[in-house]
PDB file of N, CA and C in Angstrom:
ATOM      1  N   UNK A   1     138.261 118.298  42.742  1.00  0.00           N
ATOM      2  CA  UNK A   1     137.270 119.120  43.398  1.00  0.00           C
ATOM      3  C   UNK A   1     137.861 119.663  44.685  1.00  0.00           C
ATOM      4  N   UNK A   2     137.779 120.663  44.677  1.00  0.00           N
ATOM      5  CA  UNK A   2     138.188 121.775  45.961  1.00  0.00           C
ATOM      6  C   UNK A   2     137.431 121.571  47.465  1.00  0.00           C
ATOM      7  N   UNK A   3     137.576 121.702  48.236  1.00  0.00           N
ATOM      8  CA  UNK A   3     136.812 121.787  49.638  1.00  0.00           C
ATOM      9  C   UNK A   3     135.721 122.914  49.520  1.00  0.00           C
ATOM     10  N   UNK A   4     136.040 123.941  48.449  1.00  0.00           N
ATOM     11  CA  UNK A   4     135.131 124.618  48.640  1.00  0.00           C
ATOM     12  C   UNK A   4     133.973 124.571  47.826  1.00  0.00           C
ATOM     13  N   UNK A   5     134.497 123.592  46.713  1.00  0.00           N
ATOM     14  CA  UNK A   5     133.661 123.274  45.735  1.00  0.00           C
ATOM     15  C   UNK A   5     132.093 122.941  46.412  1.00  0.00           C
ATOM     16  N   UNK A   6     132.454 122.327  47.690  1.00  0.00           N
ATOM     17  CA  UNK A   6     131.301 121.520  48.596  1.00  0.00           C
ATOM     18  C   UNK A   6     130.101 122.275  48.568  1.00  0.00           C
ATOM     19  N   UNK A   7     131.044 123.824  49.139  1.00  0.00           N
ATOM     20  CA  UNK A   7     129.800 124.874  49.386  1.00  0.00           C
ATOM     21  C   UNK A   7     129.177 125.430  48.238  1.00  0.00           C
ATOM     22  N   UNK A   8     129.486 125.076  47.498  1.00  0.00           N
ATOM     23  CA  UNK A   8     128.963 126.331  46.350  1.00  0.00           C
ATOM     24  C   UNK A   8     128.505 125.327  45.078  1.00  0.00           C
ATOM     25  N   UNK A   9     128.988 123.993  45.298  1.00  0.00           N
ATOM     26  CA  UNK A   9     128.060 123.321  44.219  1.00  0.00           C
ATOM     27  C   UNK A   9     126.763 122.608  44.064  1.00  0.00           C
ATOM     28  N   UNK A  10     125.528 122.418  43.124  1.00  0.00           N
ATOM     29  CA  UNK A  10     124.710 122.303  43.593  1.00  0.00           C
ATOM     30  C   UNK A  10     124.155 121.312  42.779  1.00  0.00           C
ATOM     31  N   UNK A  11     123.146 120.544  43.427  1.00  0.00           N
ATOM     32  CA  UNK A  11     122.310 118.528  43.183  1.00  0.00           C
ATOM     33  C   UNK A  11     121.182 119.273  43.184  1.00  0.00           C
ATOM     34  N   UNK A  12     120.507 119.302  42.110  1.00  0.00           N
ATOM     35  CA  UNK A  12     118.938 119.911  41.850  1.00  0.00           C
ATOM     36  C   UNK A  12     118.692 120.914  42.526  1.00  0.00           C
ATOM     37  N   UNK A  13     119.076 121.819  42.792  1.00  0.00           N
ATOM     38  CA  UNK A  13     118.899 122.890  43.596  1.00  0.00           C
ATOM     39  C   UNK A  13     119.282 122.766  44.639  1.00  0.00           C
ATOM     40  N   UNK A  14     119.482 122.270  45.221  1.00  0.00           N
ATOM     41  CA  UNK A  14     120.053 122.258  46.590  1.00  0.00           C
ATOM     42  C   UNK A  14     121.752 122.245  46.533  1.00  0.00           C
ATOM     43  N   UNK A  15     122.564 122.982  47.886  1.00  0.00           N
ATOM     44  CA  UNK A  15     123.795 122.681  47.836  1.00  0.00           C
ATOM     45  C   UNK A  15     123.979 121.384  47.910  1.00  0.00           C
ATOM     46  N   UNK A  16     125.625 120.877  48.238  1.00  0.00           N
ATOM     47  CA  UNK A  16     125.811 119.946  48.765  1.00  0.00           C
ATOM     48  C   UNK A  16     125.921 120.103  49.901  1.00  0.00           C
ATOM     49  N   UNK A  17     126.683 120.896  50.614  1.00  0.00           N
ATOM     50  CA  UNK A  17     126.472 121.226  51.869  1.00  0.00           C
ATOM     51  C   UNK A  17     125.317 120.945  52.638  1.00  0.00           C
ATOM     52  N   UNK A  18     124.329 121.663  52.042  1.00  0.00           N
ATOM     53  CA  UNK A  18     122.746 121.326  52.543  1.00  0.00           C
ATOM     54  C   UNK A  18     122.179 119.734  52.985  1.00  0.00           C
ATOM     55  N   UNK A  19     122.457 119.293  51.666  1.00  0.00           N
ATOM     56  CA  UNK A  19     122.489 117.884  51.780  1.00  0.00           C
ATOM     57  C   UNK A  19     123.331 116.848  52.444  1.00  0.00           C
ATOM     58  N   UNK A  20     124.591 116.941  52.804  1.00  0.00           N
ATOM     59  CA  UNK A  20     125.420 116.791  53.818  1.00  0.00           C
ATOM     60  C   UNK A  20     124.818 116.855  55.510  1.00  0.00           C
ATOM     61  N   UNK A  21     124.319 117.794  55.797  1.00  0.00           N
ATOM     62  CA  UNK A  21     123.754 118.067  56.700  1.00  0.00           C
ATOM     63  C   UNK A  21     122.304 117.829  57.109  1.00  0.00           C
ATOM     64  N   UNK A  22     121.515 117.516  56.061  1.00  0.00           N
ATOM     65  CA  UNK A  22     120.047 117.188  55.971  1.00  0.00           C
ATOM     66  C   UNK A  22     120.713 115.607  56.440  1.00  0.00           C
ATOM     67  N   UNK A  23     121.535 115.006  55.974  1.00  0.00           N
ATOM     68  CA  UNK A  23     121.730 113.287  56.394  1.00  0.00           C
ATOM     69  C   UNK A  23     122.004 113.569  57.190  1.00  0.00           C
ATOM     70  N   UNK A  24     123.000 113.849  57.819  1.00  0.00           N
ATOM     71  CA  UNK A  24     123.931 114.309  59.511  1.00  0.00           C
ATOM     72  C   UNK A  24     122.342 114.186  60.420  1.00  0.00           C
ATOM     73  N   UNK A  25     121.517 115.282  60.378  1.00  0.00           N
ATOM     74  CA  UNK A  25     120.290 115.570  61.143  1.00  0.00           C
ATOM     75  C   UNK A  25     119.732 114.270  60.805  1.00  0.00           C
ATOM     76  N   UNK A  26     119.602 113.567  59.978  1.00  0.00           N
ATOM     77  CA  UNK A  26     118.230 112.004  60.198  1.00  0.00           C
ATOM     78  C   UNK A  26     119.059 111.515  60.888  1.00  0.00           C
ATOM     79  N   UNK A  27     120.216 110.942  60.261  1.00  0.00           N
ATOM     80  CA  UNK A  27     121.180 109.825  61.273  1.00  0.00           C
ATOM     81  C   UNK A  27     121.147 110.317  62.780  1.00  0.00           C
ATOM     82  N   UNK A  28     121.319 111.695  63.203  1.00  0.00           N
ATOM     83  CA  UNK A  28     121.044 112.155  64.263  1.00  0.00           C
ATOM     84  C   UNK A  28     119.956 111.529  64.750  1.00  0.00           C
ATOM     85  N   UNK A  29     119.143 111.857  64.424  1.00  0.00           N
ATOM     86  CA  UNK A  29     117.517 111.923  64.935  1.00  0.00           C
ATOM     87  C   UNK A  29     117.196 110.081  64.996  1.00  0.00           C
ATOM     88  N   UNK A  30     117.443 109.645  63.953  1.00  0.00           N
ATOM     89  CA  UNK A  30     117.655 108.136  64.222  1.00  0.00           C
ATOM     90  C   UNK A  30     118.119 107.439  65.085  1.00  0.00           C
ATOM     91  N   UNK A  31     119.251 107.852  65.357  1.00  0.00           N
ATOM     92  CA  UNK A  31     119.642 107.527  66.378  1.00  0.00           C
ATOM     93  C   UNK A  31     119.844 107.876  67.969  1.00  0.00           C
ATOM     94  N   UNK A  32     119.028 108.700  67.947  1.00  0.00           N
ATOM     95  CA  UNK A  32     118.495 109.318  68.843  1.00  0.00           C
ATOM     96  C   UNK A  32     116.964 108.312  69.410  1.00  0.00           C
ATOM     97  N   UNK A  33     116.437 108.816  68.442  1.00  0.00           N
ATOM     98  CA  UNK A  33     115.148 107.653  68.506  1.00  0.00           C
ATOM     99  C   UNK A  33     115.675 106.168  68.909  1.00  0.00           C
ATOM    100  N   UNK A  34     116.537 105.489  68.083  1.00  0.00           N
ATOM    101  CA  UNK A  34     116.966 104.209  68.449  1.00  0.00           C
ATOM    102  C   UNK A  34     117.260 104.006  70.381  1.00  0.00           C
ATOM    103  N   UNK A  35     118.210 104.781  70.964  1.00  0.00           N
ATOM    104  CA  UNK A  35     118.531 105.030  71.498  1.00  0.00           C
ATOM    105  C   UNK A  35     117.597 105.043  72.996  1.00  0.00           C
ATOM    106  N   UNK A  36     116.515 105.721  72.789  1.00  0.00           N
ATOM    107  CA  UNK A  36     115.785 106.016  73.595  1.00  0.00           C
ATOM    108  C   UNK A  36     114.658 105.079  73.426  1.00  0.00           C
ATOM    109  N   UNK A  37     114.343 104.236  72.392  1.00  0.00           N
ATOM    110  CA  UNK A  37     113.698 103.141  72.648  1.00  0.00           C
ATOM    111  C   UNK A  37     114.342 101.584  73.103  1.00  0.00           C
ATOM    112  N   UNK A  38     115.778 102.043  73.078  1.00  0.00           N
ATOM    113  CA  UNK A  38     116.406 100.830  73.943  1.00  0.00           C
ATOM    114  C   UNK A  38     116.301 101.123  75.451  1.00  0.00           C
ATOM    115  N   UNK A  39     116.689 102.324  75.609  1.00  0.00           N
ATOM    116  CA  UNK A  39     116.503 102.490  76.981  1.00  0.00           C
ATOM    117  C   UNK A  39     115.231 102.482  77.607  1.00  0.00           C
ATOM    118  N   UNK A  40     113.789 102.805  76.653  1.00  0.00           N
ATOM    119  CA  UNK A  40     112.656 101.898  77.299  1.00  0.00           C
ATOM    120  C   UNK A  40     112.390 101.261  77.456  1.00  0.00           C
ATOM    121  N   UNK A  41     113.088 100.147  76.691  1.00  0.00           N
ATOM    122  CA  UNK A  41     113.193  98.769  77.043  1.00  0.00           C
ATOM    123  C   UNK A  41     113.650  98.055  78.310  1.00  0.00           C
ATOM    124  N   UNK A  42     115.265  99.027  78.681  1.00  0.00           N
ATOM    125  CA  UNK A  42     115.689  97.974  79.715  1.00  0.00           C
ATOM    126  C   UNK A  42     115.304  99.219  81.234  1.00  0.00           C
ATOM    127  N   UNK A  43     114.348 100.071  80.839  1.00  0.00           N
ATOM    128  CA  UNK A  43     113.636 100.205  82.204  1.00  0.00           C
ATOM    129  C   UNK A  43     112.669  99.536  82.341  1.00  0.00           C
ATOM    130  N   UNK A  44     111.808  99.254  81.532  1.00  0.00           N
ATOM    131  CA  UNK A  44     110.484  98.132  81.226  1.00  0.00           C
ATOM    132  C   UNK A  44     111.024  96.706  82.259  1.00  0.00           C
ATOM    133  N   UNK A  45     112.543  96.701  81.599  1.00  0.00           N
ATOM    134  CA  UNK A  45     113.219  95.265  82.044  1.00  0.00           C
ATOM    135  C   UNK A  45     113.443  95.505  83.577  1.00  0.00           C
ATOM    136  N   UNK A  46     113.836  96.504  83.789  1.00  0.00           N
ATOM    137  CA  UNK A  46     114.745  97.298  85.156  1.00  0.00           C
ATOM    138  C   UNK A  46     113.602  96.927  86.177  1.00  0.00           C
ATOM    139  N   UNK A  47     112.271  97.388  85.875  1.00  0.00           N
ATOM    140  CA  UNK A  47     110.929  97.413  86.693  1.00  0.00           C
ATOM    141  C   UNK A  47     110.702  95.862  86.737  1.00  0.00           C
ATOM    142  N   UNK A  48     110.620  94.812  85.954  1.00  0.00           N
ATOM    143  CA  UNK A  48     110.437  93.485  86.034  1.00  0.00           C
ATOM    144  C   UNK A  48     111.508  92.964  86.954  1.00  0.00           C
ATOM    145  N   UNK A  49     112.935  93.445  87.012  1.00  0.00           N
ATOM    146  CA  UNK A  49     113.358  92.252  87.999  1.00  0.00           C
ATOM    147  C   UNK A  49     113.198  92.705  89.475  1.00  0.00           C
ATOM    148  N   UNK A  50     112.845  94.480  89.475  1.00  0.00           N
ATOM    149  CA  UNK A  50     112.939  94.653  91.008  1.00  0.00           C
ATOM    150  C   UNK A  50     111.692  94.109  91.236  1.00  0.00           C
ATOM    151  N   UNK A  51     110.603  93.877  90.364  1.00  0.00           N
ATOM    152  CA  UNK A  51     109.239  93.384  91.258  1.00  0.00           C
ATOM    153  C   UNK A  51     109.992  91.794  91.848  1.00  0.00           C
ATOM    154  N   UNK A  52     110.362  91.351  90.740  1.00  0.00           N
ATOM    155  CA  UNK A  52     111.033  89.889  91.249  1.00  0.00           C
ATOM    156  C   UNK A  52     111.883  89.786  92.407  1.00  0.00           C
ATOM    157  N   UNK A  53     112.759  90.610  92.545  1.00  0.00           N
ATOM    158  CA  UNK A  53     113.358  90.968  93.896  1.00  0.00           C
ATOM    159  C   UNK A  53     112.459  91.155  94.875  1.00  0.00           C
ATOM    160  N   UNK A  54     111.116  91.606  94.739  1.00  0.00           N
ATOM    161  CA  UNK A  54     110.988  92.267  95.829  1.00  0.00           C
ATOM    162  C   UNK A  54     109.903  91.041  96.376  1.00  0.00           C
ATOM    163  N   UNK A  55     109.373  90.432  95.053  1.00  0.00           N
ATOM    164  CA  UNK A  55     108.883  89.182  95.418  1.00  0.00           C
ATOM    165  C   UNK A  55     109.178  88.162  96.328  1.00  0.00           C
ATOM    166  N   UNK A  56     111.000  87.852  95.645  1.00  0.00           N
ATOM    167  CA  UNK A  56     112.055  86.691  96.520  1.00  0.00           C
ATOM    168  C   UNK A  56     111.862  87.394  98.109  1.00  0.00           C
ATOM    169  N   UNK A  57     112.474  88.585  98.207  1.00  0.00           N
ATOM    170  CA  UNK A  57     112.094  88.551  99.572  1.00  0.00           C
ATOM    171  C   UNK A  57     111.688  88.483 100.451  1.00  0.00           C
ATOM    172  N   UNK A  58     110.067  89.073  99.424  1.00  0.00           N
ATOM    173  CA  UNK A  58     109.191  88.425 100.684  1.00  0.00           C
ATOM    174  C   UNK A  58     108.894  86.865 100.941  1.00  0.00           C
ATOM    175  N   UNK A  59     109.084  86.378  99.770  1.00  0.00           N
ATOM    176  CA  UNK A  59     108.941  84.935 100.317  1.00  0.00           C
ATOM    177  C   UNK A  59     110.387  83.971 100.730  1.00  0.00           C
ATOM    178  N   UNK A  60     111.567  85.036 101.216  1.00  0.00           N
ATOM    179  CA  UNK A  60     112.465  84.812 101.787  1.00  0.00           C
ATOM    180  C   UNK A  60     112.156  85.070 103.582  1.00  0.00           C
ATOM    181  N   UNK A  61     111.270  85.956 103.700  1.00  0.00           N
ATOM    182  CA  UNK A  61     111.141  86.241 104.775  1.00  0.00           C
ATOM    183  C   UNK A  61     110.034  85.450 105.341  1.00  0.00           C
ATOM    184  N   UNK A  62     109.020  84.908 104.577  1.00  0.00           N
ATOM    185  CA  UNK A  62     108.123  83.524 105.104  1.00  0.00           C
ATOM    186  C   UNK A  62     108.517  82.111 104.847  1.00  0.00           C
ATOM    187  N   UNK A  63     109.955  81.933 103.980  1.00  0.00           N
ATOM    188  CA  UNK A  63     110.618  80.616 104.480  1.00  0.00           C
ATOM    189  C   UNK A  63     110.928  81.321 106.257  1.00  0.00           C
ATOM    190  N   UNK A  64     111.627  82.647 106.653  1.00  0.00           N
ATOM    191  CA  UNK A  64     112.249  82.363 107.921  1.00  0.00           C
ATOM    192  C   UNK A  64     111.400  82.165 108.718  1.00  0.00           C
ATOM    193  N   UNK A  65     110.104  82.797 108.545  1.00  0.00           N
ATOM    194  CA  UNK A  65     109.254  82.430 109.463  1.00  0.00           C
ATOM    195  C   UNK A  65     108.386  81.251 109.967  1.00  0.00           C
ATOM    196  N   UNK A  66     108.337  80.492 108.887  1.00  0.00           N
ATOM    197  CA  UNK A  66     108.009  78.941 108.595  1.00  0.00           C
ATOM    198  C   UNK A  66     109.264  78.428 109.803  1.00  0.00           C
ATOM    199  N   UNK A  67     110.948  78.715 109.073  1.00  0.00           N
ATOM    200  CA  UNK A  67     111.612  77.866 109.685  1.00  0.00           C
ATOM    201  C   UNK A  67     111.774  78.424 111.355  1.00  0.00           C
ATOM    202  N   UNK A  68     111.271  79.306 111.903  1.00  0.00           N
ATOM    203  CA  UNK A  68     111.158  79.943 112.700  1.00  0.00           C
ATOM    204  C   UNK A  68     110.224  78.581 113.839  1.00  0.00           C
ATOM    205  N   UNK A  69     109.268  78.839 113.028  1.00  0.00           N
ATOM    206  CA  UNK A  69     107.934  78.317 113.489  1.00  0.00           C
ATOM    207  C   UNK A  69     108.454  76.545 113.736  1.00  0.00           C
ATOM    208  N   UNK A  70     108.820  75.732 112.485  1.00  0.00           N
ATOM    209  CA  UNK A  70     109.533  74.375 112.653  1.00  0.00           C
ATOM    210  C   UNK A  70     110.635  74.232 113.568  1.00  0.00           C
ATOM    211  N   UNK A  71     111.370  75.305 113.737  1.00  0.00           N
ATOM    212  CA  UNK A  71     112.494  75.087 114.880  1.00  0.00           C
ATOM    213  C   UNK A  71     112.426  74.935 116.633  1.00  0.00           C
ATOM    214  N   UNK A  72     111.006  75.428 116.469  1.00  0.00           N
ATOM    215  CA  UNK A  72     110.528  75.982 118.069  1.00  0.00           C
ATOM    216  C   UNK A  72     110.708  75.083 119.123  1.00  0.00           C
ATOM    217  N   UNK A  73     110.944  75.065 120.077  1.00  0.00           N
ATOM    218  CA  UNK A  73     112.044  74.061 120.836  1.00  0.00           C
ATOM    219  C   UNK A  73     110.542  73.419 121.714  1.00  0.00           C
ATOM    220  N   UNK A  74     109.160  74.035 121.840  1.00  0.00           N
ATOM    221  CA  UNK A  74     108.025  73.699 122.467  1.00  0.00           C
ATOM    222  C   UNK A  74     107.380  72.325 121.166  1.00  0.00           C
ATOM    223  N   UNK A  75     107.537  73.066 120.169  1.00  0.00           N
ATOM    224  CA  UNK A  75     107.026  72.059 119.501  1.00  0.00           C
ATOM    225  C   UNK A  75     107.737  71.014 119.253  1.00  0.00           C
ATOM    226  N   UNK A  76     108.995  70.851 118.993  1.00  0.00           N
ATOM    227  CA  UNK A  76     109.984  69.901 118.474  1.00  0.00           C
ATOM    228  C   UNK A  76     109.500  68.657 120.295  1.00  0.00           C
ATOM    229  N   UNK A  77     109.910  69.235 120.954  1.00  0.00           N
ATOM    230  CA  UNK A  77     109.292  68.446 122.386  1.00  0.00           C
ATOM    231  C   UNK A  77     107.943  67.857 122.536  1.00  0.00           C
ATOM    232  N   UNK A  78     106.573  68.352 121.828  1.00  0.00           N
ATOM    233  CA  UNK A  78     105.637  67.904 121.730  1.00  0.00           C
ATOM    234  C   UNK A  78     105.328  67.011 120.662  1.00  0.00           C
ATOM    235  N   UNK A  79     106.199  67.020 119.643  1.00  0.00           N
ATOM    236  CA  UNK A  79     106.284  66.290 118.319  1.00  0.00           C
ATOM    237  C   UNK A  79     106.845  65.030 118.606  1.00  0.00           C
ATOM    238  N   UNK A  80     108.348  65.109 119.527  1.00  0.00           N
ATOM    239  CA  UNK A  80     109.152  64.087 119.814  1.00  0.00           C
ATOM    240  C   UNK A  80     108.488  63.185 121.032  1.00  0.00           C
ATOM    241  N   UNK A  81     107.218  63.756 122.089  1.00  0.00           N
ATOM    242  CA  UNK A  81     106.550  62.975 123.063  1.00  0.00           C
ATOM    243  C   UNK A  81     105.596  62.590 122.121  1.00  0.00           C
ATOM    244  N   UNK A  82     105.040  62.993 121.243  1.00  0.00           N
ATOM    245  CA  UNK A  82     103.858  62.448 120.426  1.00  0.00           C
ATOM    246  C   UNK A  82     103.892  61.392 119.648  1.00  0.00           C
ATOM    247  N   UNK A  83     104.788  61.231 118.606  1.00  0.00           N
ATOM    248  CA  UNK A  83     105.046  60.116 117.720  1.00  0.00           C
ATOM    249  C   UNK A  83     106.088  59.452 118.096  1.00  0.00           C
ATOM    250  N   UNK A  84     107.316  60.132 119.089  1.00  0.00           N
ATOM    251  CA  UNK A  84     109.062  58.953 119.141  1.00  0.00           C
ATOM    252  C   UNK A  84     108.671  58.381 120.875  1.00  0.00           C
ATOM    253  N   UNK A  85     107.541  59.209 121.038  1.00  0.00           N
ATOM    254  CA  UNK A  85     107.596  58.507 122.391  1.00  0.00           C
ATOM    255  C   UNK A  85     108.493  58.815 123.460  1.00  0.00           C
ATOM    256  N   UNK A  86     109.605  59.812 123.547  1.00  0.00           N
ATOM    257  CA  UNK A  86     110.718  60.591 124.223  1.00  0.00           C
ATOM    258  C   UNK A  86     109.961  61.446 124.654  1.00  0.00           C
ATOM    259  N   UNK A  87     111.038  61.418 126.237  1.00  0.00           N
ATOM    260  CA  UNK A  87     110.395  62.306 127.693  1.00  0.00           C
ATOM    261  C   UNK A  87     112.071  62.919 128.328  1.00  0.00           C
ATOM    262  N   UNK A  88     112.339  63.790 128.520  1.00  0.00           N
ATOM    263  CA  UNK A  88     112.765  64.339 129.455  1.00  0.00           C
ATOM    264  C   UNK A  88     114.036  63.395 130.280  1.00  0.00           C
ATOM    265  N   UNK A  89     114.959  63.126 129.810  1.00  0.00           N
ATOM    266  CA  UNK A  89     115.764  62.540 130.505  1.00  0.00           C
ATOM    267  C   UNK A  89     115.498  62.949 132.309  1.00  0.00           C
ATOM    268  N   UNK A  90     115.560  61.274 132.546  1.00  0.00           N
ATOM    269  CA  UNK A  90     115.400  61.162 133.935  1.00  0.00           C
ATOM    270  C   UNK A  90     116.604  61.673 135.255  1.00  0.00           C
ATOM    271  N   UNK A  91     116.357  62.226 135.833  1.00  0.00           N
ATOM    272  CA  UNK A  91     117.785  62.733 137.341  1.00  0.00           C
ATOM    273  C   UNK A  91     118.790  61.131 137.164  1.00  0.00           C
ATOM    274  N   UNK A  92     117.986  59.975 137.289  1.00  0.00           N
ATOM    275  CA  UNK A  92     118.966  58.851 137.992  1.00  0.00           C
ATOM    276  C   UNK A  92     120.037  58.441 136.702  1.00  0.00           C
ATOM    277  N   UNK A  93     119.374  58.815 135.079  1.00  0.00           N
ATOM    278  CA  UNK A  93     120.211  58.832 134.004  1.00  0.00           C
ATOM    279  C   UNK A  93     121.071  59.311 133.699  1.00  0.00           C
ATOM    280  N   UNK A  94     121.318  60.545 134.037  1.00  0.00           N
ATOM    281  CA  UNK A  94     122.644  61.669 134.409  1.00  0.00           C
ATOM    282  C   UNK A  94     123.836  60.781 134.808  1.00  0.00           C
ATOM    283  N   UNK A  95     124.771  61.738 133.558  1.00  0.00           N
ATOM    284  CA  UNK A  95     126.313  61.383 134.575  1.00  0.00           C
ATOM    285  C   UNK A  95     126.999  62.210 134.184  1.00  0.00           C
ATOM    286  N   UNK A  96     127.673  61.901 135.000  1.00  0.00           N
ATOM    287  CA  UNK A  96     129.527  63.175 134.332  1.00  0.00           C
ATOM    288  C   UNK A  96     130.132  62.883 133.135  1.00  0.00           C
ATOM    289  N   UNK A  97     131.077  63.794 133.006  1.00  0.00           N
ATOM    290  CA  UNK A  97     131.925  62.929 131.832  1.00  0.00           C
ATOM    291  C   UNK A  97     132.897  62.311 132.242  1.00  0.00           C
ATOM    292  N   UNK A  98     133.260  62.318 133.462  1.00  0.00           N
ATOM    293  CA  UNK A  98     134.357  60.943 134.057  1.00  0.00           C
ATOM    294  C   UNK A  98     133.936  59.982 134.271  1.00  0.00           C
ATOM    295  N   UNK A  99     132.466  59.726 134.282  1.00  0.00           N
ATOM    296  CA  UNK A  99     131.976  58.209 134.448  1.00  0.00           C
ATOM    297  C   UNK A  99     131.449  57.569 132.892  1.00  0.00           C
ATOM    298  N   UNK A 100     132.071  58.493 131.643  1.00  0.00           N
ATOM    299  CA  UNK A 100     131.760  58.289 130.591  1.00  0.00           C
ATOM    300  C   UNK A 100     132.836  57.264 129.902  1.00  0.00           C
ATOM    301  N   UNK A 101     133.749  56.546 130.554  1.00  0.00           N
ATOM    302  CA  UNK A 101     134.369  55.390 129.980  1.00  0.00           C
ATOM    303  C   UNK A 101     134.155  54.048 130.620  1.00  0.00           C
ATOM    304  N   UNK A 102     133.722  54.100 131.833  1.00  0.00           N
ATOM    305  CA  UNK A 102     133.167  53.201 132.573  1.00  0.00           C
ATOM    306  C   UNK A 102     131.469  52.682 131.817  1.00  0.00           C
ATOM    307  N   UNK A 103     130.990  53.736 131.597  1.00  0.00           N
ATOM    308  CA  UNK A 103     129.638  53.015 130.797  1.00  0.00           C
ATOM    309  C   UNK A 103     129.925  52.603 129.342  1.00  0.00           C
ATOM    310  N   UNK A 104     131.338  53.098 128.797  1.00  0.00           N
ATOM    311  CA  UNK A 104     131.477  53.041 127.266  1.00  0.00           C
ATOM    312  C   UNK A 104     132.155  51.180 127.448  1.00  0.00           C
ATOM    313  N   UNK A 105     132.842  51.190 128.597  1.00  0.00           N
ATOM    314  CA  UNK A 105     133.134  49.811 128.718  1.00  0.00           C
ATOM    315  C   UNK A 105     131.937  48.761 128.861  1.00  0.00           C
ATOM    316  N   UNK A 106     130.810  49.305 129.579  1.00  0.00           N
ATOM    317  CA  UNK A 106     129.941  48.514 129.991  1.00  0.00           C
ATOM    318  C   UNK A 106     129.015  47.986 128.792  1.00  0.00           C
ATOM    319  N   UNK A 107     128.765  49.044 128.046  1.00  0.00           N
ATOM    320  CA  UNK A 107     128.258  49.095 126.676  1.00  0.00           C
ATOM    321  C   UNK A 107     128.878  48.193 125.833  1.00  0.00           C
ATOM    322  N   UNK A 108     130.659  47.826 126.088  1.00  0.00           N
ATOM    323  CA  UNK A 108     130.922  46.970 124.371  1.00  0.00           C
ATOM    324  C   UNK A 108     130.849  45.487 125.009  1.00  0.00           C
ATOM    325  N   UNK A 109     130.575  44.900 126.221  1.00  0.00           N
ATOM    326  CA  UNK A 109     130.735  43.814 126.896  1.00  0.00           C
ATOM    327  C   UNK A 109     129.622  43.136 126.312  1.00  0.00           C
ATOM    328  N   UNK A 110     129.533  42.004 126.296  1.00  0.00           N
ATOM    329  CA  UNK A 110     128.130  41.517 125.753  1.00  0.00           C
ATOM    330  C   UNK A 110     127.446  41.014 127.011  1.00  0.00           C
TER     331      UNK A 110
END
């Protein structure tokens, strides 16, 4: 069979040619369709993780403010006079750090 046989021979009335090309166009169109219902998919998907992103952050940004709030140097002082019983190191408790081997001695003596 000739190449040209293609064009000019004919399956129930129709060329082959015709028919050649009637498949070409579904597979087209099929996959076309396929195609574009995957990609509705992973925008469907695309939209689900930025809500999730946008979720984490905000409750990234009320851990900082929580730890904001727990770090506060007023409260940590009112927490530590309240339950540990700690005040404010006293003036006469103070020392240098050159008188810091003289008390480290005094400390291991029994």
């Amino acid at each position: 069979m000739k190449l040209t046989g293609i064009f000019t021979r004919r399956v129930r009335g129709f060329r082959v040619v015709d028919l050649l090309a009637l498949v070409v166009l579904l597979v087209l169109a099929l996959g076309v369709y396929g195609f574009k219902t995957l990609a509705g998919a992973q925008s469907a998907n695309t939209l689900t993780v930025e809500r999730q992103i946008a979720e984490e952050k905000r409750r990234v940004r009320l851990l900082h403010a929580e730890l904001a709030h727990l770090e506060d140097p007023a409260r940590i002082e009112r927490l530590s006079t309240q339950y540990l019983g700690m005040k404010p190191v006293d003036a006469q408790h103070e020392t240098s750090v050159e008188a810091l081997p003289q008390i480290a001695e005094r400390g291991t003596k029994p």
